[in-house]
N, C-alpha and C. Protein backbone atom coordinates (compact mmCIF):
# COMPACT_ATOMS: atom_id res chain seq x y z
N UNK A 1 4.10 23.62 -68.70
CA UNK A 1 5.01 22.54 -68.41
C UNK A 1 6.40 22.94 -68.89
N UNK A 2 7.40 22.67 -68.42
CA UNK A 2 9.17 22.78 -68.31
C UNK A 2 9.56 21.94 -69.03
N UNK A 3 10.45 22.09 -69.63
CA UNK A 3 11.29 20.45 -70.05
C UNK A 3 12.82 21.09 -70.83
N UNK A 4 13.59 20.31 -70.34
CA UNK A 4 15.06 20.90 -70.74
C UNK A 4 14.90 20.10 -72.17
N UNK A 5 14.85 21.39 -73.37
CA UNK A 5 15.08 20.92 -74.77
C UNK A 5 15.91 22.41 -75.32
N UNK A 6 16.71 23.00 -74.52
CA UNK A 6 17.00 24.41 -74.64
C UNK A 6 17.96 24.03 -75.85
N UNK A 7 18.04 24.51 -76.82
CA UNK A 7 19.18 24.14 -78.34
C UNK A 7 19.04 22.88 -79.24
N UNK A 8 17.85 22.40 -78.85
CA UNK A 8 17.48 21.28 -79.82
C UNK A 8 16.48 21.97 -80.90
N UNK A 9 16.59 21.71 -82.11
CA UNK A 9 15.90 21.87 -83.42
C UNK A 9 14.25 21.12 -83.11
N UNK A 10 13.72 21.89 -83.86
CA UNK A 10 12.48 21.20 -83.93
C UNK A 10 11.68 21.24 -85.31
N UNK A 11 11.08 19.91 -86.05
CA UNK A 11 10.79 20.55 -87.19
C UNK A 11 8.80 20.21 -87.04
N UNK A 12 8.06 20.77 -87.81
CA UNK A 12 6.92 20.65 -87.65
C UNK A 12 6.36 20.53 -89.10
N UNK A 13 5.20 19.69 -89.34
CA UNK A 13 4.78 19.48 -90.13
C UNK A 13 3.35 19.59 -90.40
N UNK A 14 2.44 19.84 -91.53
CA UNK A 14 1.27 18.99 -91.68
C UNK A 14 0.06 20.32 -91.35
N UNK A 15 -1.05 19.53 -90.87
CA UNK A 15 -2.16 20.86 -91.32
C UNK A 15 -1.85 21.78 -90.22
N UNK A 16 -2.54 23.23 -90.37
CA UNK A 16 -2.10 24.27 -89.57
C UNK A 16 -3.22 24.33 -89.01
N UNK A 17 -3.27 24.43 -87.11
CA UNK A 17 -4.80 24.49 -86.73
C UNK A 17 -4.01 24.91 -84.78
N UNK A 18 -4.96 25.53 -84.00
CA UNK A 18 -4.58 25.94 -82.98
C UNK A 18 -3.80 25.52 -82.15
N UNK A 19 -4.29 23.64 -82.29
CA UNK A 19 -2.86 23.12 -81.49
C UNK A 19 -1.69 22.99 -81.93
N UNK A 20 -1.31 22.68 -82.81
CA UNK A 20 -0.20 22.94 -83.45
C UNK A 20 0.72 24.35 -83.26
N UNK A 21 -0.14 25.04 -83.40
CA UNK A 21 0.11 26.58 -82.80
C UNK A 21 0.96 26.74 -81.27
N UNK A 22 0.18 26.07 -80.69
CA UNK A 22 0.64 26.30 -79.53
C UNK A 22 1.14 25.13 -78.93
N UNK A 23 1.75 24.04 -79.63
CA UNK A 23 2.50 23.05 -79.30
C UNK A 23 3.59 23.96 -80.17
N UNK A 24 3.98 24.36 -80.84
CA UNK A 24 5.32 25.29 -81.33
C UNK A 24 5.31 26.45 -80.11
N UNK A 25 4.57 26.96 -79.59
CA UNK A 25 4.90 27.86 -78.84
C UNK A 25 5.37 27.35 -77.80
N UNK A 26 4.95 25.78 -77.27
CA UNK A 26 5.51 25.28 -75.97
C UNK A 26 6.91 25.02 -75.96
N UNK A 27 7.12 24.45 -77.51
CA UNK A 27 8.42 23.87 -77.56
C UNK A 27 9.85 25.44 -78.03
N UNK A 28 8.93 26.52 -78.15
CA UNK A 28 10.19 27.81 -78.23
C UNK A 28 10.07 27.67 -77.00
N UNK A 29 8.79 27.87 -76.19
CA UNK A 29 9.14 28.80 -74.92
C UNK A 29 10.09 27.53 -73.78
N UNK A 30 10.56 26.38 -74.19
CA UNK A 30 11.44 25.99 -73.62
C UNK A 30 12.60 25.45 -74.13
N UNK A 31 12.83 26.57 -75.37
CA UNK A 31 14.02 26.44 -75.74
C UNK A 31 14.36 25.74 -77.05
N UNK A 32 13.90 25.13 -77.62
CA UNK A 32 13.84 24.27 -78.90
C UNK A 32 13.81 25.67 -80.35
N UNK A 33 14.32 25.42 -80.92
CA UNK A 33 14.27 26.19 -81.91
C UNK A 33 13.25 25.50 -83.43
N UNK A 34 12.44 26.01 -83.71
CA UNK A 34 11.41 25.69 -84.55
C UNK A 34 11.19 25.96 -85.97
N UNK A 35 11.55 25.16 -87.12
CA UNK A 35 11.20 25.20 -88.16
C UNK A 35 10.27 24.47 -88.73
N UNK A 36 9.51 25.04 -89.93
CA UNK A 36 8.66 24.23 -90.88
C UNK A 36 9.19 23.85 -92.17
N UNK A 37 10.43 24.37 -92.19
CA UNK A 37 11.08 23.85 -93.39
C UNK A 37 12.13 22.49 -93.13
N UNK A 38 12.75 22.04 -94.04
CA UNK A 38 13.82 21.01 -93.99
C UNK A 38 15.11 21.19 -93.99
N UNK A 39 15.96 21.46 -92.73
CA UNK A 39 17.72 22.22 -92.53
C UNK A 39 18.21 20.91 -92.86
N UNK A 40 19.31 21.35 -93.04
CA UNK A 40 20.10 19.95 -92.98
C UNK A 40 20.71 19.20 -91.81
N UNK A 41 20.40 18.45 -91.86
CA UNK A 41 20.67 17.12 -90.88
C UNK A 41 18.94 17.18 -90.37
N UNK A 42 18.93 15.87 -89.44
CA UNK A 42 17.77 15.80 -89.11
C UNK A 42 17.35 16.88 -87.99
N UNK A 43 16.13 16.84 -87.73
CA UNK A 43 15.93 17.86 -86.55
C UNK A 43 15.94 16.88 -85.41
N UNK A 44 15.85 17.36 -83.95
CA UNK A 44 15.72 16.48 -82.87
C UNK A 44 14.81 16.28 -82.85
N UNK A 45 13.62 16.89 -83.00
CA UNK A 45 12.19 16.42 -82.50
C UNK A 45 11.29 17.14 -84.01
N UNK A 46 10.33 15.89 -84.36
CA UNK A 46 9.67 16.42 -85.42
C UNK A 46 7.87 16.03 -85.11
N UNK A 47 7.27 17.18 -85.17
CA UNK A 47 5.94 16.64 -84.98
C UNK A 47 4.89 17.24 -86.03
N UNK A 48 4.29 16.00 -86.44
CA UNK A 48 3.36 15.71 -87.70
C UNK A 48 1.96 16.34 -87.22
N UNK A 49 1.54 16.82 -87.58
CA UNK A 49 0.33 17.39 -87.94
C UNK A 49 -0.69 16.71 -88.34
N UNK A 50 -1.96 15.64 -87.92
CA UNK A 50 -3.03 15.12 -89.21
C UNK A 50 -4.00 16.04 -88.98
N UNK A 51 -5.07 16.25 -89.84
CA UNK A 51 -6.01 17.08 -89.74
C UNK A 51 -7.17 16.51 -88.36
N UNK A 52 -7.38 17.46 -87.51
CA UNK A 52 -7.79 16.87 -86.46
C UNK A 52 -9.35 17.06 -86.46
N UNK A 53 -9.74 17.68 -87.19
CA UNK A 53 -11.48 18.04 -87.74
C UNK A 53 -12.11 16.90 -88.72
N UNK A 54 -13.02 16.36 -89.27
CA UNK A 54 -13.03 15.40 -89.70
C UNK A 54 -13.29 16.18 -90.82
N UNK A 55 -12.36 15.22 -91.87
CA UNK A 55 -12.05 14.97 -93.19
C UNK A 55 -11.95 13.79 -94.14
N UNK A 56 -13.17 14.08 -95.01
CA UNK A 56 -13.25 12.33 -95.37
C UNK A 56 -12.04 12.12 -96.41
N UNK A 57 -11.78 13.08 -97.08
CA UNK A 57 -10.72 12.80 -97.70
C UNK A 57 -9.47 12.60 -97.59
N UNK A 58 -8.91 12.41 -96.45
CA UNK A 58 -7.26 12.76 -95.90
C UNK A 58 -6.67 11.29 -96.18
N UNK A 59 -5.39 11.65 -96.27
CA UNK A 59 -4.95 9.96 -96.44
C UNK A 59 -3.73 10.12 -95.42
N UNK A 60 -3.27 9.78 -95.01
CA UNK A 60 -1.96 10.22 -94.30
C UNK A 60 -0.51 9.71 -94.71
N UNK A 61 -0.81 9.18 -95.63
CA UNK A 61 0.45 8.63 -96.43
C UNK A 61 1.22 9.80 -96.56
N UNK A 62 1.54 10.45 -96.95
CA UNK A 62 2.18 11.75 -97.22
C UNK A 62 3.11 12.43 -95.85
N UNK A 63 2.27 12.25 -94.61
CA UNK A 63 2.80 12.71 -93.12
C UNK A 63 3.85 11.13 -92.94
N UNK A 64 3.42 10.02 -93.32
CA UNK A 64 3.89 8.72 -92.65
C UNK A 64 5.45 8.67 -93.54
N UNK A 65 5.68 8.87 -94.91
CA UNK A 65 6.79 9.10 -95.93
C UNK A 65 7.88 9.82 -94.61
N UNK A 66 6.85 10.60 -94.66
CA UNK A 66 7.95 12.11 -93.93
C UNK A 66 8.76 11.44 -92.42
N UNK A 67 7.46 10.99 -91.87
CA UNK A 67 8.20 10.18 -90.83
C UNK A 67 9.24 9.38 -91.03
N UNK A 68 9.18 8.43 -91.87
CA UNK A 68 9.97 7.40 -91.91
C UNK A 68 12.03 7.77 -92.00
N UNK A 69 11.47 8.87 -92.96
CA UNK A 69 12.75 9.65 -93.64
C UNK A 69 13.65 9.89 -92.61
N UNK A 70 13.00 10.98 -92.35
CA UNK A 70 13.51 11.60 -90.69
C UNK A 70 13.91 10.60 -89.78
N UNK A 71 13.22 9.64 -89.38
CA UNK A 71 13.48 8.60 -88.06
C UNK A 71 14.90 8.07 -88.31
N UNK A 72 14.74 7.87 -90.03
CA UNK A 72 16.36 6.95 -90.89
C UNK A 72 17.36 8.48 -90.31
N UNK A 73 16.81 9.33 -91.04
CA UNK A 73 18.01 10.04 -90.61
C UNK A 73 18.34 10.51 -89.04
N UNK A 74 17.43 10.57 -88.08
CA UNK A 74 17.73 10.87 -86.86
C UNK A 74 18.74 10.00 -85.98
N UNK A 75 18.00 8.50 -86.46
CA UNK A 75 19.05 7.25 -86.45
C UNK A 75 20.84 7.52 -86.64
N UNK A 76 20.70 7.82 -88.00
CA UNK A 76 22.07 8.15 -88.16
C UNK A 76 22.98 8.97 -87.45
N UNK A 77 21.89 9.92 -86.94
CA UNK A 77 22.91 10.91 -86.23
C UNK A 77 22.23 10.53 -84.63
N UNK A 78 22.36 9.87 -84.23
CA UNK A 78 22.33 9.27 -82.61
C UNK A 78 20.59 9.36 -81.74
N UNK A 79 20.05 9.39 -82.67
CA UNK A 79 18.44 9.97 -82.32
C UNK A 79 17.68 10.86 -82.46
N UNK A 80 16.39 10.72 -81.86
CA UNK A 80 15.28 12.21 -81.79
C UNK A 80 13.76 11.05 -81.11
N UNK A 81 13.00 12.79 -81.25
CA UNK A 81 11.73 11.46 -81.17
C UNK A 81 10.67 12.57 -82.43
N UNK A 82 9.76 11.79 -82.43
CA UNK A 82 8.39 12.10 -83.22
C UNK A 82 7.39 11.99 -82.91
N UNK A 83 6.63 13.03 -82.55
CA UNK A 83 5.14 12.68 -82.48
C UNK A 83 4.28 13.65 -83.45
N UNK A 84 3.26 12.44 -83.57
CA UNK A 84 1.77 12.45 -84.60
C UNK A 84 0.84 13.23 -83.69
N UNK A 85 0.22 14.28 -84.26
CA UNK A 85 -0.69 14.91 -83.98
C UNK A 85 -2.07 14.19 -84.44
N UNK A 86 -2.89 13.12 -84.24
CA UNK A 86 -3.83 12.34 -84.79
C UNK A 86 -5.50 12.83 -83.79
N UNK A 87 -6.28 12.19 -84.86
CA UNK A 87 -7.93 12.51 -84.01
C UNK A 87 -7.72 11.20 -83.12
N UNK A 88 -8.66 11.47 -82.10
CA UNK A 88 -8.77 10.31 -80.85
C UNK A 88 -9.84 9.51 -82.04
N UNK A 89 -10.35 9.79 -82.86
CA UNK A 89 -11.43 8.98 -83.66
C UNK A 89 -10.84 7.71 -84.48
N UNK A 90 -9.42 8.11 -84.43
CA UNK A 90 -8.37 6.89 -84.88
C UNK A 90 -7.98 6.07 -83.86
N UNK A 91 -8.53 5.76 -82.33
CA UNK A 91 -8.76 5.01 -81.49
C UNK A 91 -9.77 4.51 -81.20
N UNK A 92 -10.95 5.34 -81.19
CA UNK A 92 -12.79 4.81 -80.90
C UNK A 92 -13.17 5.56 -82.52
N UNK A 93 -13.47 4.32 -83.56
CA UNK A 93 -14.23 5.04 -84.76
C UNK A 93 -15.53 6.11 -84.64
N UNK A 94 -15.56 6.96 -85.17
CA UNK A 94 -16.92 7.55 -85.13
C UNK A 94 -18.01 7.17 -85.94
N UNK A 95 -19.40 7.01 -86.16
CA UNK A 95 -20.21 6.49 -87.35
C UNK A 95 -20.10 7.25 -88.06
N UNK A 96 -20.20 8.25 -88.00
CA UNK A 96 -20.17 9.48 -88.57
C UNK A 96 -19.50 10.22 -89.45
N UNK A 97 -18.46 9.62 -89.17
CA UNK A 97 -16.90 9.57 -90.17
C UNK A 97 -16.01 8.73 -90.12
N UNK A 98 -16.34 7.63 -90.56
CA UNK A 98 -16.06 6.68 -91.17
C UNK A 98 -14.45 6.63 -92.24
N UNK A 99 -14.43 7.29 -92.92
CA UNK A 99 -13.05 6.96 -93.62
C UNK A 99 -12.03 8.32 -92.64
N UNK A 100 -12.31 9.34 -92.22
CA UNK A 100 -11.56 9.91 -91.22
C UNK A 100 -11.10 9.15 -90.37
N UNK A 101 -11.93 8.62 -89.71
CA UNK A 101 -11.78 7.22 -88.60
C UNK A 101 -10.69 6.41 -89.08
N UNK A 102 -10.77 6.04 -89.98
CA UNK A 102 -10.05 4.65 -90.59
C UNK A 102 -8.51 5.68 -91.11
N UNK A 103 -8.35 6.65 -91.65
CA UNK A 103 -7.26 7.57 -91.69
C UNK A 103 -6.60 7.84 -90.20
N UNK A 104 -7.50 7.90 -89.82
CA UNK A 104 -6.06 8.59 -88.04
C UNK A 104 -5.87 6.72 -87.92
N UNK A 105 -6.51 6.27 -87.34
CA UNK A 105 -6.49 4.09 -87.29
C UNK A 105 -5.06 3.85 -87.99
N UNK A 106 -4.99 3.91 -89.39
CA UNK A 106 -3.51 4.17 -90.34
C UNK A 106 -2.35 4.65 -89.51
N UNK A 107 -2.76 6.33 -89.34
CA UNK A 107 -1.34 6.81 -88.74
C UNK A 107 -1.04 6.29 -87.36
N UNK A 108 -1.95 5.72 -86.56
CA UNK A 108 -1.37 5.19 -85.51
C UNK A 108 -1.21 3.87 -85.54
N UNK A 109 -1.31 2.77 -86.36
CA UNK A 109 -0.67 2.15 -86.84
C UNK A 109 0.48 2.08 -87.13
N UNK A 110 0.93 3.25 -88.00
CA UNK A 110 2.22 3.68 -88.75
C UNK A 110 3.22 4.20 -87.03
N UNK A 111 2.74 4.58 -86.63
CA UNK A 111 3.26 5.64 -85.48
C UNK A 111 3.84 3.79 -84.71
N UNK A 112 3.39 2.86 -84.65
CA UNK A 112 3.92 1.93 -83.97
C UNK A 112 4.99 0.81 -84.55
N UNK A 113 4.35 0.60 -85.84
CA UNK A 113 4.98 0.37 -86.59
C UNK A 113 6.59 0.86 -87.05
N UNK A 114 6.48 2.17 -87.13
CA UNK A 114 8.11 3.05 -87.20
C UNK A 114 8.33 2.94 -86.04
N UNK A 115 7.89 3.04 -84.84
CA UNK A 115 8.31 2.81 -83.42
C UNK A 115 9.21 1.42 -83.45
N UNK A 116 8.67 0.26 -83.85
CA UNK A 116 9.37 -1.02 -83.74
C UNK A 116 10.49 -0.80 -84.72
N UNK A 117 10.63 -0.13 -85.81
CA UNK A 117 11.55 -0.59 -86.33
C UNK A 117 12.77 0.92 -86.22
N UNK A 118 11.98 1.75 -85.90
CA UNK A 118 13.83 3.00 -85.39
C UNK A 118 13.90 2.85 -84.25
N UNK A 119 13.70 2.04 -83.73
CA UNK A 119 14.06 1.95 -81.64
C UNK A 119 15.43 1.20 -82.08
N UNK A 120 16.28 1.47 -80.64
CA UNK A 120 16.32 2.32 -79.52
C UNK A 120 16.59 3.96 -80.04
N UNK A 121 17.28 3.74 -81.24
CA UNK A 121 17.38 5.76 -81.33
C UNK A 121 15.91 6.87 -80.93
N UNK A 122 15.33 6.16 -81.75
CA UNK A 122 14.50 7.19 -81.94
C UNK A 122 13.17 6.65 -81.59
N UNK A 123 12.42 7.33 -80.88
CA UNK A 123 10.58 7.52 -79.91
C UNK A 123 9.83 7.86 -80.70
N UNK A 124 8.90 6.88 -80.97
CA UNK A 124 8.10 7.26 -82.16
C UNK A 124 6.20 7.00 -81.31
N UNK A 125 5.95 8.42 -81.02
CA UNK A 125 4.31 8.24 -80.50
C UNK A 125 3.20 9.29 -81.20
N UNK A 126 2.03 9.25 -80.47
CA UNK A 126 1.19 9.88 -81.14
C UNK A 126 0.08 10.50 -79.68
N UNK A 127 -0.33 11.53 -80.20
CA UNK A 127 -1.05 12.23 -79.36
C UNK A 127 -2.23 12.27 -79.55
N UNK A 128 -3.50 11.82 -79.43
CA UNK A 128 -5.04 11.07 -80.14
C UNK A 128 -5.67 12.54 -79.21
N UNK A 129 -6.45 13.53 -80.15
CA UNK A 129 -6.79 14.89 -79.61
C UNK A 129 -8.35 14.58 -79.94
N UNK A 130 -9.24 14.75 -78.83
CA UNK A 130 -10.68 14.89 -78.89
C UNK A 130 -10.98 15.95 -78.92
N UNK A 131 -11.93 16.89 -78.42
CA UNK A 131 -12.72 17.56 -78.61
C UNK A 131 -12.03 18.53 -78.25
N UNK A 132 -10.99 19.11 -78.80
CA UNK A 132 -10.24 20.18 -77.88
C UNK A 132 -10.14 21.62 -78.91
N UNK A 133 -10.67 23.04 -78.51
CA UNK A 133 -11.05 24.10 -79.23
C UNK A 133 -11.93 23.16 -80.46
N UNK A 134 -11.55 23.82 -81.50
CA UNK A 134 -12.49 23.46 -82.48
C UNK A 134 -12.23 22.43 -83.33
N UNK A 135 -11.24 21.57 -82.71
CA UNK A 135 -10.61 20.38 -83.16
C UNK A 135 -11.74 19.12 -83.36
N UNK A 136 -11.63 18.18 -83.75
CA UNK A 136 -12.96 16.98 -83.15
C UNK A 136 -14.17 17.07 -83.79
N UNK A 137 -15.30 16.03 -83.41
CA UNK A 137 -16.71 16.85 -83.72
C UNK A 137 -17.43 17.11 -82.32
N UNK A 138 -18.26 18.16 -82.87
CA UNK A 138 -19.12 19.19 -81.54
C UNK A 138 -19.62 17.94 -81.17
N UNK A 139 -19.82 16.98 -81.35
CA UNK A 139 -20.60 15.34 -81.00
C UNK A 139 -19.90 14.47 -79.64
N UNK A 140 -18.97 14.93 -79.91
CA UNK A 140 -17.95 14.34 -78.87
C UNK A 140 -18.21 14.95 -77.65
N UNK A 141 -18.48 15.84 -77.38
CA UNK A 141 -18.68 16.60 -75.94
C UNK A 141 -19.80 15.79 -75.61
N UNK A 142 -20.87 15.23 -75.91
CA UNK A 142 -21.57 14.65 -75.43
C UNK A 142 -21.23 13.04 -74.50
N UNK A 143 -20.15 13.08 -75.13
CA UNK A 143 -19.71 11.55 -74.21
C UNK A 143 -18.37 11.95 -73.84
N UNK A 144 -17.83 12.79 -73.54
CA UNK A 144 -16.77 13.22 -72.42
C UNK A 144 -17.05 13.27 -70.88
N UNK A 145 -16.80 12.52 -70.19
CA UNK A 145 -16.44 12.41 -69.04
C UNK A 145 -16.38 13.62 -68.32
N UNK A 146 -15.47 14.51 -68.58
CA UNK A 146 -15.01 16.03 -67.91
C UNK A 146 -15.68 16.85 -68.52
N UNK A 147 -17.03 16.39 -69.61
CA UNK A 147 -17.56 17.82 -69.61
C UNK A 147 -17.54 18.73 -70.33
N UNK A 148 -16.27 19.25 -70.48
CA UNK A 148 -15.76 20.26 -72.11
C UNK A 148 -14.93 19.85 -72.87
N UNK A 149 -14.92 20.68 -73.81
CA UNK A 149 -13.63 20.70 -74.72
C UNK A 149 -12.19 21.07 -73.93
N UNK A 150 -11.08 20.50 -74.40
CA UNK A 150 -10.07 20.76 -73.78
C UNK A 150 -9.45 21.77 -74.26
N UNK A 151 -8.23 22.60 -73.99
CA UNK A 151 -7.80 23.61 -74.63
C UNK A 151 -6.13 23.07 -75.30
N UNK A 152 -6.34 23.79 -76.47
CA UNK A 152 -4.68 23.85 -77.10
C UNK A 152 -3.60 23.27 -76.52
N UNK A 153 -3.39 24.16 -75.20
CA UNK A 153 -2.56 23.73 -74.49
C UNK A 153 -2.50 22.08 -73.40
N UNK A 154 -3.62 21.75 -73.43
CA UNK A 154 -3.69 20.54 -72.53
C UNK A 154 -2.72 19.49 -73.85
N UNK A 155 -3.20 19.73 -74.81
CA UNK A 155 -2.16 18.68 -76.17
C UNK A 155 -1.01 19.13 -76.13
N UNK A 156 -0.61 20.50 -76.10
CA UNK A 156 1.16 20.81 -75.94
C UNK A 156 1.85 19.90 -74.99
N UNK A 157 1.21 20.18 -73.65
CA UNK A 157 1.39 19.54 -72.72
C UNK A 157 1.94 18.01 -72.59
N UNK A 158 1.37 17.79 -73.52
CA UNK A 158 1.10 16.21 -73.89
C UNK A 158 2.62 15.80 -74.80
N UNK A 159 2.76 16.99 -75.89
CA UNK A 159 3.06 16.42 -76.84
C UNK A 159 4.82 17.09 -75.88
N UNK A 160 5.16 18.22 -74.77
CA UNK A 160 6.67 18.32 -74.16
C UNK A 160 6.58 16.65 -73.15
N UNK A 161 5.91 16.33 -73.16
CA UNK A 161 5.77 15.15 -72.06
C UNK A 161 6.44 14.00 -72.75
N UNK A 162 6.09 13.59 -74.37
CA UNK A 162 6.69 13.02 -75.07
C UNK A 162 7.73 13.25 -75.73
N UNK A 163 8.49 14.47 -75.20
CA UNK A 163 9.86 14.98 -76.02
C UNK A 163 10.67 15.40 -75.37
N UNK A 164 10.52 14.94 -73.90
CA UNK A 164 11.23 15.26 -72.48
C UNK A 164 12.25 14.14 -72.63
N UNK A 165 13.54 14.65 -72.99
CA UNK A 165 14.83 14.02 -72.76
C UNK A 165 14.60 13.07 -71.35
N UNK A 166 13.83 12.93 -70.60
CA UNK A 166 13.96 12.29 -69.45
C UNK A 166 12.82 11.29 -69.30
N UNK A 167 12.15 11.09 -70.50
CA UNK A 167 11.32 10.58 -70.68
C UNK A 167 11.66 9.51 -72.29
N UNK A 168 12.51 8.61 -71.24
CA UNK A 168 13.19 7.81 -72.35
C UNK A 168 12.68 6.51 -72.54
N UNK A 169 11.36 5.95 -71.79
CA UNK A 169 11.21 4.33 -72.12
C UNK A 169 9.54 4.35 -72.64
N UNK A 170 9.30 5.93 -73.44
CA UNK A 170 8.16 5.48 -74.04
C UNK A 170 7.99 5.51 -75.54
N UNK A 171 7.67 4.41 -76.04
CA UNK A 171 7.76 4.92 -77.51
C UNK A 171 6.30 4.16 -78.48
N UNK A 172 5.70 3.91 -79.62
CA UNK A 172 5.28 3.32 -79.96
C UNK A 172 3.47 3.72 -79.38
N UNK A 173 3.66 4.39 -78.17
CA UNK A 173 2.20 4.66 -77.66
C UNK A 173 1.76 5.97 -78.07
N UNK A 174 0.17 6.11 -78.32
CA UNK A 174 -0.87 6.68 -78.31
C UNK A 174 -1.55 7.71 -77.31
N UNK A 175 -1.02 8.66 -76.77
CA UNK A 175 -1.84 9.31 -75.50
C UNK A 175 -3.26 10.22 -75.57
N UNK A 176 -3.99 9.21 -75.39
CA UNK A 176 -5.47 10.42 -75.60
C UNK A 176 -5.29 11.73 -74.41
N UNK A 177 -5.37 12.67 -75.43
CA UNK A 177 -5.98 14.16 -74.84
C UNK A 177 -7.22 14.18 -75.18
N UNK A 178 -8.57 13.70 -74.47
CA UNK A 178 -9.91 13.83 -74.47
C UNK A 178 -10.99 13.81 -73.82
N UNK A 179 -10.37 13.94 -72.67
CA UNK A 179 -11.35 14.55 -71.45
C UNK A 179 -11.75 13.18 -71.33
N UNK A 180 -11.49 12.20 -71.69
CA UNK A 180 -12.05 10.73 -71.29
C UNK A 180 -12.94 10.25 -72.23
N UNK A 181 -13.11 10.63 -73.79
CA UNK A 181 -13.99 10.51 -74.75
C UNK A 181 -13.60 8.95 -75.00
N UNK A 182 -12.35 8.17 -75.29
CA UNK A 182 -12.12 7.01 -75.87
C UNK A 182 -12.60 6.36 -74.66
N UNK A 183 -12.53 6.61 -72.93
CA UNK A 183 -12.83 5.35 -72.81
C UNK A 183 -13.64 5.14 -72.19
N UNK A 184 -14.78 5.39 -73.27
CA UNK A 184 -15.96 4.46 -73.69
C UNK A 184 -17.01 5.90 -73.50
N UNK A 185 -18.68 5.69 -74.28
CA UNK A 185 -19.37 6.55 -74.55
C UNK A 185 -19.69 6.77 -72.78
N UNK A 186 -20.22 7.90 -72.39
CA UNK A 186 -21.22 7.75 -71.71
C UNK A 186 -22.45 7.88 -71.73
N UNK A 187 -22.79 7.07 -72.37
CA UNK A 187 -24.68 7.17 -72.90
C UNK A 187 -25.61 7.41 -72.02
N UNK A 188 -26.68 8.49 -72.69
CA UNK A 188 -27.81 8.81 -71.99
C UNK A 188 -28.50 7.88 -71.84
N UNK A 189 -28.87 7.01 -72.62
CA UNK A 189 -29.89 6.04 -73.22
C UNK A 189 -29.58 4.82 -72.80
């Protein structure tokens, strides 16, 4: 996918795992310049990282701080947007993981929440990733719709779609990348 972001900053945050990888590679290879550190002034586009494997321990307070900061300062200087890298399990709970569940639930909460309150500057969404490479649990392929796991890149995809200068009246939303896992099981039984 294309998207004119040629000289805009980009900052990235949070756990390190394939998509992330190659959501930084989408956003060099069209031009965005990419750090993991903090330059001064805000960056144009900053995207958070949650751990997308299940983790009972994660809290996301720590990614949501970071957000907030940034959005104040992007504000100041005429905008940006942000997106959350979150599990789709923070849309349909899993039994299975239970306080993971209830951790991504939080950040997309938070992700709407900062949405209502830095609009109009700044686009605040989240990208809900199922079963994609080794992201998710192997459990999830069983009630996907399409069948497999998705690849790295189907979430990049996702996440230049939400950082496309021309893509100015979405903010506050959630886009599942999951082959159709959230909506709804498809049970054998």
């Amino acid at each position: 996918m294309e998207i004119e972001i040629s000289g805009q900053s980009a900052r990235v945050a949070g756990a390190e795992n394939a998509i992330l990888a190659a959501v930084v590679a989408a956003l060099e290879a069209n031009g965005a310049t990419v750090s993991r550190s903090p330059g001064e002034g805000a960056p144009d586009i900053l995207v958070l990282s949650h751990p997308l494997s299940p983790d009972a321990a994660y809290r996301p307070e720590a990614l949501a701080l970071e957000a907030e900061t940034v959005a104040r300062a992007m504000a100041a200087q005429g905008g940006g947007r942000i997106v959350h890298l979150v599990s789709a399990a923070g849309l349909v709970p899993m039994r299975r993981h239970p306080a993971w569940s209830a951790a991504m639930a939080s950040a997309i909460a938070g992700v709407r929440a900062l949405a209502m309150v830095s609009g109009p500057a700044v686009r605040v969404n989240a990208v809900a990733v199922g079963r994609v490479g080794e992201a998710g649990d192997e459990a999830m392929l069983s009630h996907v719709p399409l069948g497999q796991a998705g690849k790295p890149g189907d979430v990049a995809n996702a996440v230049l779609f939400l950082v496309d200068p021309l893509n100015s009246y979405t903010t506050g939303q959630t886009l599942a990348v999951d082959g159709g896992w959230t909506t709804g099981y498809g049970r054998n039984f």
